[in-house]
C-alpha atoms as a PDB file:
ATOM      1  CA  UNK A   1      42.637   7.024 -64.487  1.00  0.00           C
ATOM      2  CA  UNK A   2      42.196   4.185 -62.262  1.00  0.00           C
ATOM      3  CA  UNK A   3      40.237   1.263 -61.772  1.00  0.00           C
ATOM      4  CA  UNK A   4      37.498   0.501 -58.808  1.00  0.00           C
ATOM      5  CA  UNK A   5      36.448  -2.857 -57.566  1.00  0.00           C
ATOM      6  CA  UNK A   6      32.849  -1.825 -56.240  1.00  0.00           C
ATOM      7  CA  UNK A   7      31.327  -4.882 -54.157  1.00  0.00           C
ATOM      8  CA  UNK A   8      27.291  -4.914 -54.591  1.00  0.00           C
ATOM      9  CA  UNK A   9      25.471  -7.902 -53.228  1.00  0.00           C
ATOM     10  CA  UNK A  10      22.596  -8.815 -55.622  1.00  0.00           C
ATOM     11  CA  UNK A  11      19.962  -9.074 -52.955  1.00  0.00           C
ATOM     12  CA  UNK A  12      21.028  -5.550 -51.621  1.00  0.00           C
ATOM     13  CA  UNK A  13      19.488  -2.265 -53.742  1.00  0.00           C
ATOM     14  CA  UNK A  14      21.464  -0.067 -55.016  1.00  0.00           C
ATOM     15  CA  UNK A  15      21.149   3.141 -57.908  1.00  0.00           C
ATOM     16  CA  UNK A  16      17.885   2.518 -58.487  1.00  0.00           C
ATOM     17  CA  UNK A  17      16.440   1.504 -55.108  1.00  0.00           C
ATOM     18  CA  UNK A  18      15.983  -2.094 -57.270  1.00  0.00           C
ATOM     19  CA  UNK A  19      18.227  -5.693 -56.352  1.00  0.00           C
ATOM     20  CA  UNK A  20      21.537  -5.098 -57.567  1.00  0.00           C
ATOM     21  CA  UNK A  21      21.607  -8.263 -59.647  1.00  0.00           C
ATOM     22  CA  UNK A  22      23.756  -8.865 -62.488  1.00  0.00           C
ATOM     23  CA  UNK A  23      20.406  -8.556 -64.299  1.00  0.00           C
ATOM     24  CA  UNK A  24      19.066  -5.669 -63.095  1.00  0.00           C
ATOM     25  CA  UNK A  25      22.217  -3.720 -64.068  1.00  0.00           C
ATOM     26  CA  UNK A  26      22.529  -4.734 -67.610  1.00  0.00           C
ATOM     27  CA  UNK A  27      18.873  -3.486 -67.573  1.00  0.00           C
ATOM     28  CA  UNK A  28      19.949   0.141 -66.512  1.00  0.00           C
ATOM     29  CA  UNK A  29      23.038   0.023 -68.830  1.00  0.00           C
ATOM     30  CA  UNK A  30      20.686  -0.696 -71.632  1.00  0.00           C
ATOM     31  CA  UNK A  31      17.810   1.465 -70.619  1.00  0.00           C
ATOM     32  CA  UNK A  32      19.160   4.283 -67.857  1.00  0.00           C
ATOM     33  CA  UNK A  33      23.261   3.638 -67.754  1.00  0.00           C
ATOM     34  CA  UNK A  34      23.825   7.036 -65.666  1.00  0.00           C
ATOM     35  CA  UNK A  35      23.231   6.178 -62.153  1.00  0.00           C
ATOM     36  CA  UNK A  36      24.220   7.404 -58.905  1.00  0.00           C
ATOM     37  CA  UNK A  37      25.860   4.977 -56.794  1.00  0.00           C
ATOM     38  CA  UNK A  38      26.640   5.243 -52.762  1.00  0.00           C
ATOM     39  CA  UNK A  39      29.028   5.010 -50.727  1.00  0.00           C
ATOM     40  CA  UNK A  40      29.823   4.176 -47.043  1.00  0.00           C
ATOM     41  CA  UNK A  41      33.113   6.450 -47.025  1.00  0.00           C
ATOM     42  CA  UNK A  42      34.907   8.819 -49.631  1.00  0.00           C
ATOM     43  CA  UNK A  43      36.943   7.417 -52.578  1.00  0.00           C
ATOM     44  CA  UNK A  44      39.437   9.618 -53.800  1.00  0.00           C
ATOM     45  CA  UNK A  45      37.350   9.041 -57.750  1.00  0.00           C
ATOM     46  CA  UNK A  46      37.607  11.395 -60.676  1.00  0.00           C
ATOM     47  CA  UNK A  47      36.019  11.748 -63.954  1.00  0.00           C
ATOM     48  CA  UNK A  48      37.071   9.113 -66.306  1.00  0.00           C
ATOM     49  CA  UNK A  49      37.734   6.256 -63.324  1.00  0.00           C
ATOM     50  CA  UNK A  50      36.349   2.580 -64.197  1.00  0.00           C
ATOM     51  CA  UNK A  51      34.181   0.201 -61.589  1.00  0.00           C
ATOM     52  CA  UNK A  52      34.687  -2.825 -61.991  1.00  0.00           C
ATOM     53  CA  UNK A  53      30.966  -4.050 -60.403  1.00  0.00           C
ATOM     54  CA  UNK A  54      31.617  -7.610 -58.617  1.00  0.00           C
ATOM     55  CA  UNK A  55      28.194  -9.318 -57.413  1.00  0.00           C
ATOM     56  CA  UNK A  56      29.030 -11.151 -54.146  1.00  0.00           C
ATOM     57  CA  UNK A  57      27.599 -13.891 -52.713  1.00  0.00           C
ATOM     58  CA  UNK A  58      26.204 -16.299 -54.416  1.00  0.00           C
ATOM     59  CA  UNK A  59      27.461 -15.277 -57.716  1.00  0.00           C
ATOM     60  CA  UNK A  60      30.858 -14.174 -56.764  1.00  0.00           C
ATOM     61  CA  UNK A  61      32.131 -12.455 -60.273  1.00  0.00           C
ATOM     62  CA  UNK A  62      32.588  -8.850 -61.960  1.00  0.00           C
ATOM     63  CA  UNK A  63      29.769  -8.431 -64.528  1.00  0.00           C
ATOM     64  CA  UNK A  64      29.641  -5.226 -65.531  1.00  0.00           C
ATOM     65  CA  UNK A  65      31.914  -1.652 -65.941  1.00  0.00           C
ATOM     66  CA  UNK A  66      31.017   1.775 -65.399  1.00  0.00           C
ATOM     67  CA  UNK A  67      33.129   5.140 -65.600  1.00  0.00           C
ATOM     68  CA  UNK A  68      32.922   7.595 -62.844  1.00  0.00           C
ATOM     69  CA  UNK A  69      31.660  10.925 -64.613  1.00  0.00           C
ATOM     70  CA  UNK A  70      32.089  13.593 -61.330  1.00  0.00           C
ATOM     71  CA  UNK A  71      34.001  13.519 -57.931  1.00  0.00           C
ATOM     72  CA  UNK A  72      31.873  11.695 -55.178  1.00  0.00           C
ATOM     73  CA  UNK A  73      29.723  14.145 -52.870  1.00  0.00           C
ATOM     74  CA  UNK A  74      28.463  13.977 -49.017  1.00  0.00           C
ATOM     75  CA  UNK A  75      24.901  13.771 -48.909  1.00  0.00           C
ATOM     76  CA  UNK A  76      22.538  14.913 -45.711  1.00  0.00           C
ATOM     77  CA  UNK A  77      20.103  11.931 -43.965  1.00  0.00           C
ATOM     78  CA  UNK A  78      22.114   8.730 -44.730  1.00  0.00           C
ATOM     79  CA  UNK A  79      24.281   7.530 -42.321  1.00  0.00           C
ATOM     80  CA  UNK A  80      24.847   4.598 -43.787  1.00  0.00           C
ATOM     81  CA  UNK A  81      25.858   5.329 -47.398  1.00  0.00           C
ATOM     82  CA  UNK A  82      26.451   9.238 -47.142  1.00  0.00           C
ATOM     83  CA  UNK A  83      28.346   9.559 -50.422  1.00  0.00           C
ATOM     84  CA  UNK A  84      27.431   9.144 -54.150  1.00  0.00           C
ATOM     85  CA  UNK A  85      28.867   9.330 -57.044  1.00  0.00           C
ATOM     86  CA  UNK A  86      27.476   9.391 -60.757  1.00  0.00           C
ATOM     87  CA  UNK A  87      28.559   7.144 -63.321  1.00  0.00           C
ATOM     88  CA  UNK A  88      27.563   5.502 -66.816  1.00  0.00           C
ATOM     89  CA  UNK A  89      27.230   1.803 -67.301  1.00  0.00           C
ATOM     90  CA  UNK A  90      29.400   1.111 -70.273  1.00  0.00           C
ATOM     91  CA  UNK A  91      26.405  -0.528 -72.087  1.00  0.00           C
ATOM     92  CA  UNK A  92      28.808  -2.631 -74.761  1.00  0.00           C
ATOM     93  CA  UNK A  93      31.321  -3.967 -71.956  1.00  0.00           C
ATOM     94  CA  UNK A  94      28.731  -4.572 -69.441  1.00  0.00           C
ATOM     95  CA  UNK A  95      26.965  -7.318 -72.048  1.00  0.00           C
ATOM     96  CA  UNK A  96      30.581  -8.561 -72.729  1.00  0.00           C
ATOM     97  CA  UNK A  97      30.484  -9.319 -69.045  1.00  0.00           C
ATOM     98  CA  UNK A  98      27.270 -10.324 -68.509  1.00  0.00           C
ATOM     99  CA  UNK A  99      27.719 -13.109 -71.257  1.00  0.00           C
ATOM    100  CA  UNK A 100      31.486 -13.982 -69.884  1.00  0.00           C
ATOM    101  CA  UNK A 101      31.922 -12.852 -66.403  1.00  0.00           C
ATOM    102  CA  UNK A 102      35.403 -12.824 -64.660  1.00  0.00           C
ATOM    103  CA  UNK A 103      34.910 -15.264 -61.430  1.00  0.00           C
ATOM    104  CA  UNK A 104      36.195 -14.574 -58.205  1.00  0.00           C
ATOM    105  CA  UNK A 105      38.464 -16.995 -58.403  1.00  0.00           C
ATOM    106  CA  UNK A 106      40.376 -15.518 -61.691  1.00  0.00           C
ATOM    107  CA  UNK A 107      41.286 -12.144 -59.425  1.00  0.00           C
ATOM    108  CA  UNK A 108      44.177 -11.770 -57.103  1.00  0.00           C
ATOM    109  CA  UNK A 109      42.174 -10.482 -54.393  1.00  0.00           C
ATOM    110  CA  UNK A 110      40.306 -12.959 -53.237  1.00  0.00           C
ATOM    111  CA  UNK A 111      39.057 -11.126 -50.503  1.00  0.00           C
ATOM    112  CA  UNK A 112      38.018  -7.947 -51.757  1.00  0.00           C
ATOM    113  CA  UNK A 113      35.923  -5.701 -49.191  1.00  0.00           C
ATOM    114  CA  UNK A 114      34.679  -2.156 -49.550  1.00  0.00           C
ATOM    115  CA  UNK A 115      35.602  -0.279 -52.892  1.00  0.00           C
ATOM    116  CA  UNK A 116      39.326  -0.991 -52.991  1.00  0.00           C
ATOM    117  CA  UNK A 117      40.941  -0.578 -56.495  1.00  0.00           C
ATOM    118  CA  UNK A 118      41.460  -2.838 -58.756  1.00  0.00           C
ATOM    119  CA  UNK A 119      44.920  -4.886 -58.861  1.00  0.00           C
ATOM    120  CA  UNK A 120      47.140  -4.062 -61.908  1.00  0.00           C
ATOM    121  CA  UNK A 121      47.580  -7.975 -62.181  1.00  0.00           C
ATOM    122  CA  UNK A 122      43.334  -8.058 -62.728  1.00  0.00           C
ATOM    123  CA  UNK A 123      43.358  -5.486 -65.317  1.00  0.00           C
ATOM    124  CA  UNK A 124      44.164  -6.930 -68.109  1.00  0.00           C
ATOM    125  CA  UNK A 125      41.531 -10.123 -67.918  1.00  0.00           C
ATOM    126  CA  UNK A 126      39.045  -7.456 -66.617  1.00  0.00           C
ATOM    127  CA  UNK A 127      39.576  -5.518 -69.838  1.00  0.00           C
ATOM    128  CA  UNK A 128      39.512  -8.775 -72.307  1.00  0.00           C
ATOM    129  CA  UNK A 129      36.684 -10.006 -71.077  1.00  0.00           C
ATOM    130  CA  UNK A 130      34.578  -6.606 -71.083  1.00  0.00           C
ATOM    131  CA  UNK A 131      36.459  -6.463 -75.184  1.00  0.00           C
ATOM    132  CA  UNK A 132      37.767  -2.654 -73.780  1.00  0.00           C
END
């Protein structure tokens, strides 16, 4: 298993074709938490995988977790995010989050860009605070 950093920025859409806000997911982990999410360029995920969802600018922390359920697939007619991948908001760490978020400035990578995985020295706050 490993884990994801996957970057969303809150006034982007995403899943749902709704704002990605820190908000807005705990909605769909709470109401709809399997989701397909896209991607500019293949991960190497599997089944069982964690994001780690970071809202960029201006909130700049990881509030919420999801596990990848299936290997990402190409899709036809976006260039722009061609792959997707489905996975389930983890309803019970994503409020854990919500209510006690890990700032940017608590991670190692202070620059984080794309989906890169997460540092091993993250993990552990990453799992306190989402009480996994």
């Amino acid at each position: 298993m490993r884990d994801w950093l996957f970057i969303v920025k809150p006034t982007d859409t995403t899943m749902d074709g709704d704002f990605s806000s820190k908000e807005r997911v705990l909605e769909l982990a709470e109401a709809v938490p399997r989701q397909e999410w896209w991607l500019a360029r293949r991960r190497h995920m599997f089944p069982g995988d964690r994001i780690w969802i970071y809202f960029a600018a201006p909130v700049k922390e990881v509030a919420a977790v999801a596990e990848v359920v299936d290997k990402p697939y190409e899709v036809t007619g976006d260039a722009e995010y061609p792959w997707r991948f489905p996975a389930v908001l983890n309803v019970d760490a994503t409020r854990a989050l919500y209510r006690s978020p890990v700032p940017l400035s608590a991670l190692s990578n202070q620059h984080p860009q794309g989906v890169p995985l997460a540092r091993d020295s993250d993990l552990q706050l990453l799992l306190k605070q989402a009480k996994l």
